[in-house]
Protein backbone atom coordinates (compact mmCIF):
# COMPACT_ATOMS: atom_id res chain seq x y z
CA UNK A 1 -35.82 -25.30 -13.07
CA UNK A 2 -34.40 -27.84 -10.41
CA UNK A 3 -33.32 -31.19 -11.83
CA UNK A 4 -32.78 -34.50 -9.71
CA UNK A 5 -31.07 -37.74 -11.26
CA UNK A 6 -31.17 -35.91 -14.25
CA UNK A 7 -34.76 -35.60 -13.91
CA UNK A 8 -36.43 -32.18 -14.51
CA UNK A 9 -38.87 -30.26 -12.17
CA UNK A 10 -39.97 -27.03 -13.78
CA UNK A 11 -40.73 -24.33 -10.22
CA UNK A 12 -43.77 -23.48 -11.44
CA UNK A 13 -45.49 -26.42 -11.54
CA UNK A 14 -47.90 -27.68 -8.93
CA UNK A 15 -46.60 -31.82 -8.41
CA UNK A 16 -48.20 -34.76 -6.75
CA UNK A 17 -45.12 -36.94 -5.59
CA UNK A 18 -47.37 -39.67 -4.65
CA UNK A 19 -48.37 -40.33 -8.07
CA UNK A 20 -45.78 -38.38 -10.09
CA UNK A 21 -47.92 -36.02 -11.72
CA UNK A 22 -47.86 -32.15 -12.71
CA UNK A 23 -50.53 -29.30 -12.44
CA UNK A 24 -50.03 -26.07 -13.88
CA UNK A 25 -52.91 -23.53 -12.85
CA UNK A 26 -53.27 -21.04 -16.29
CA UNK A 27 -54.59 -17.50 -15.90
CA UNK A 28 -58.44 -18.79 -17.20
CA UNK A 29 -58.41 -20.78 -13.92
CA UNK A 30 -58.35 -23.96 -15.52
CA UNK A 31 -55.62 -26.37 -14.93
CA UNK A 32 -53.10 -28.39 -16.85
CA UNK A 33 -51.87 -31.53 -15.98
CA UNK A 34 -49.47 -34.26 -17.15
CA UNK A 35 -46.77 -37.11 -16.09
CA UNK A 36 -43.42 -35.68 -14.53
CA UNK A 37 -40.34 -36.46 -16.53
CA UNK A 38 -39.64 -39.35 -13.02
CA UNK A 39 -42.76 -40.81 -14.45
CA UNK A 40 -42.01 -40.75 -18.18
CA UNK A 41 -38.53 -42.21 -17.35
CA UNK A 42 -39.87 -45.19 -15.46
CA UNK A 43 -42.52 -45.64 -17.78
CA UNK A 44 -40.27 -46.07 -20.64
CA UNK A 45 -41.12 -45.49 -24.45
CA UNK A 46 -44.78 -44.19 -24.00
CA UNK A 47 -46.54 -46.02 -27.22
CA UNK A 48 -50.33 -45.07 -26.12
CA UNK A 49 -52.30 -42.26 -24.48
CA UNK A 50 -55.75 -42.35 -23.81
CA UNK A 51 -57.41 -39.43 -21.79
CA UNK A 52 -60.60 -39.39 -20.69
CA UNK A 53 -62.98 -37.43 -22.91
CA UNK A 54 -64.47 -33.93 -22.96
CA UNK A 55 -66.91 -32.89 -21.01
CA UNK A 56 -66.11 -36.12 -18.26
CA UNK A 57 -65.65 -35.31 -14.76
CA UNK A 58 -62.61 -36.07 -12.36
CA UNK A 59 -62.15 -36.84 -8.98
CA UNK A 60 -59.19 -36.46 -7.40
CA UNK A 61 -56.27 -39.13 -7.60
CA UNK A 62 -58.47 -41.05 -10.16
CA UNK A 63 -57.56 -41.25 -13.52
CA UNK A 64 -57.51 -38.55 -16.38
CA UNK A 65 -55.51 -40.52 -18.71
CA UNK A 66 -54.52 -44.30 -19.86
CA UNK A 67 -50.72 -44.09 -21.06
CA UNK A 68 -48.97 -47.20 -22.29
CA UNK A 69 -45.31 -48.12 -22.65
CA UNK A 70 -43.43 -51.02 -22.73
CA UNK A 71 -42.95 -51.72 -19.90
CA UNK A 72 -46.45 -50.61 -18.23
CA UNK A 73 -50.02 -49.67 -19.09
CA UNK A 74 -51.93 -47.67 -15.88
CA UNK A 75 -53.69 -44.92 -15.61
CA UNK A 76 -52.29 -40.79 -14.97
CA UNK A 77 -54.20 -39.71 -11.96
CA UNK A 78 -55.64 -36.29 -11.81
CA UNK A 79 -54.31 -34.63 -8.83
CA UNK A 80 -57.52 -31.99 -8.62
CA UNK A 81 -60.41 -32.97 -9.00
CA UNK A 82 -63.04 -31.30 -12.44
CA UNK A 83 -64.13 -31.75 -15.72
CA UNK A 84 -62.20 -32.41 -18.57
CA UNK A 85 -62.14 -29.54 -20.96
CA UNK A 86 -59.47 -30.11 -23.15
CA UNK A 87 -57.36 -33.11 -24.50
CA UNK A 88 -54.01 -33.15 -26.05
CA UNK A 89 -54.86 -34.36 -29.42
CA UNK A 90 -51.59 -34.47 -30.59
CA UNK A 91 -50.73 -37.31 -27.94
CA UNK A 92 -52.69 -40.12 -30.35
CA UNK A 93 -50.45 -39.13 -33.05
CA UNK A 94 -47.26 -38.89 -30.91
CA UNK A 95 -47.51 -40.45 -27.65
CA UNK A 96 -43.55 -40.20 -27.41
CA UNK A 97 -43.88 -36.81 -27.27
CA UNK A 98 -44.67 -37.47 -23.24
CA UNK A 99 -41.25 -38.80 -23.07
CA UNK A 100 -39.31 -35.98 -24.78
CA UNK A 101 -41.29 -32.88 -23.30
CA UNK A 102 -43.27 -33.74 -20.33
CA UNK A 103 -43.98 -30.18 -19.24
CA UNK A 104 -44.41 -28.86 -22.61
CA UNK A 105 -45.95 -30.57 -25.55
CA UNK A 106 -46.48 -33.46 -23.74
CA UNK A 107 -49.56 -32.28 -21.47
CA UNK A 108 -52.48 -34.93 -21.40
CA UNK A 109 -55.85 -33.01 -19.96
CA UNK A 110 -56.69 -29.76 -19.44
CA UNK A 111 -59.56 -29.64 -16.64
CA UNK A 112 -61.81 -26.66 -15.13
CA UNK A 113 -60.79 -27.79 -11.36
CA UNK A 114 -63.69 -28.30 -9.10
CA UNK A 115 -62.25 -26.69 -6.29
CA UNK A 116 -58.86 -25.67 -6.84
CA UNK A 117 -58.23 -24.22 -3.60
CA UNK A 118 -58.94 -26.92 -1.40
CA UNK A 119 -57.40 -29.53 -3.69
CA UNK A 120 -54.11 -27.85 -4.42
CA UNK A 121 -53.58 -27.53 -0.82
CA UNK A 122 -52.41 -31.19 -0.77
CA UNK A 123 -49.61 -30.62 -4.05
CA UNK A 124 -45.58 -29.49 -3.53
CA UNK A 125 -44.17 -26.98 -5.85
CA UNK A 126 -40.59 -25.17 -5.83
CA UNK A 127 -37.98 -27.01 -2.91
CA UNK A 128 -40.27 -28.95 -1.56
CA UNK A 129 -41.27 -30.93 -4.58
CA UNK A 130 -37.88 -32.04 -5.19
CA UNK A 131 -36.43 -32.53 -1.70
CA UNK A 132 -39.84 -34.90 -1.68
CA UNK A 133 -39.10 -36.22 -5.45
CA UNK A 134 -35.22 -37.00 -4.55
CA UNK A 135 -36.27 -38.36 -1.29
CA UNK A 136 -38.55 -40.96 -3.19
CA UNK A 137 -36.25 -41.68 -6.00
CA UNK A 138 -33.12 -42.68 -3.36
CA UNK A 139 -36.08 -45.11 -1.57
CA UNK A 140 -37.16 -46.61 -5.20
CA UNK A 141 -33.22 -47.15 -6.15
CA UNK A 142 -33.67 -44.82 -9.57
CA UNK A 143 -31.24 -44.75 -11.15
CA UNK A 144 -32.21 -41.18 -13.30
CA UNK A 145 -33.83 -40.03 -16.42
CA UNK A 146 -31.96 -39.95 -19.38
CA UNK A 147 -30.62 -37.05 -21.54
């Protein structure tokens, strides 16, 4: 797992850097996403997460999920577009648990992607995600996620 500013990136992950999210493609074919630990850390203290519901479809870069901190309230945008097949129910209880374990326990949506081949074309994973990620960080004056 590469880190920047403290910051984690898991190498298997699938990331938009545009809009700080995560996908994680799982062997069903569905996909996983949720907010990088970058996003979590400039979010703050997330207090409430509201994802869209079952059954809903996607498009791309609009948004799956409604998180709250703080600091901010906007909207976690899907980077493929598909229908919403699972939420992370746990999130209502916990929404903190975004902050502490972004690639873990803190996943927001699980969707059946719409065309996964076509949209994942436009995502980073490995290097390139955080040579892009440390690249935008250094331009936004970050300062890093804490331990």
């Amino acid at each position: 797992m590469a880190s920047v500013k403290g910051c984690n990136f898991p190498d298997d992950l699938y990331y938009n850097v545009e809009t700080n999210v995560w996908a994680r493609r799982e062997g069903d074919g569905s996909v996983v996403i949720g907010m990088t630990a970058y996003a979590a850390a400039l979010a703050g203290q997330i207090v409430s997460c509201t994802p869209k519901k079952v059954g809903r479809s996607i498009e791309i870069n609009k948004s799956a999920v409604t998180v709250e901190s703080g600091k901010w309230v906007g909207p976690v945008k899907s980077p493929v577009a598909g229908e919403v097949i699972a939420i992370n129910n746990a999130l209502a209880a916990a929404p903190a648990t975004i902050n502490a374990d972004p690639y873990g326990s803190g996943w927001m949506v699980k969707l059946k992607p719409a065309n996964w081949d076509a949209d994942s074309g436009a995502l980073v994973t490995g290097g390139a995600a955080v040579s892009a990620f440390e690249a935008k960080m250094n331009a936004e004056g970050f300062a890093g996620c804490q331990s």
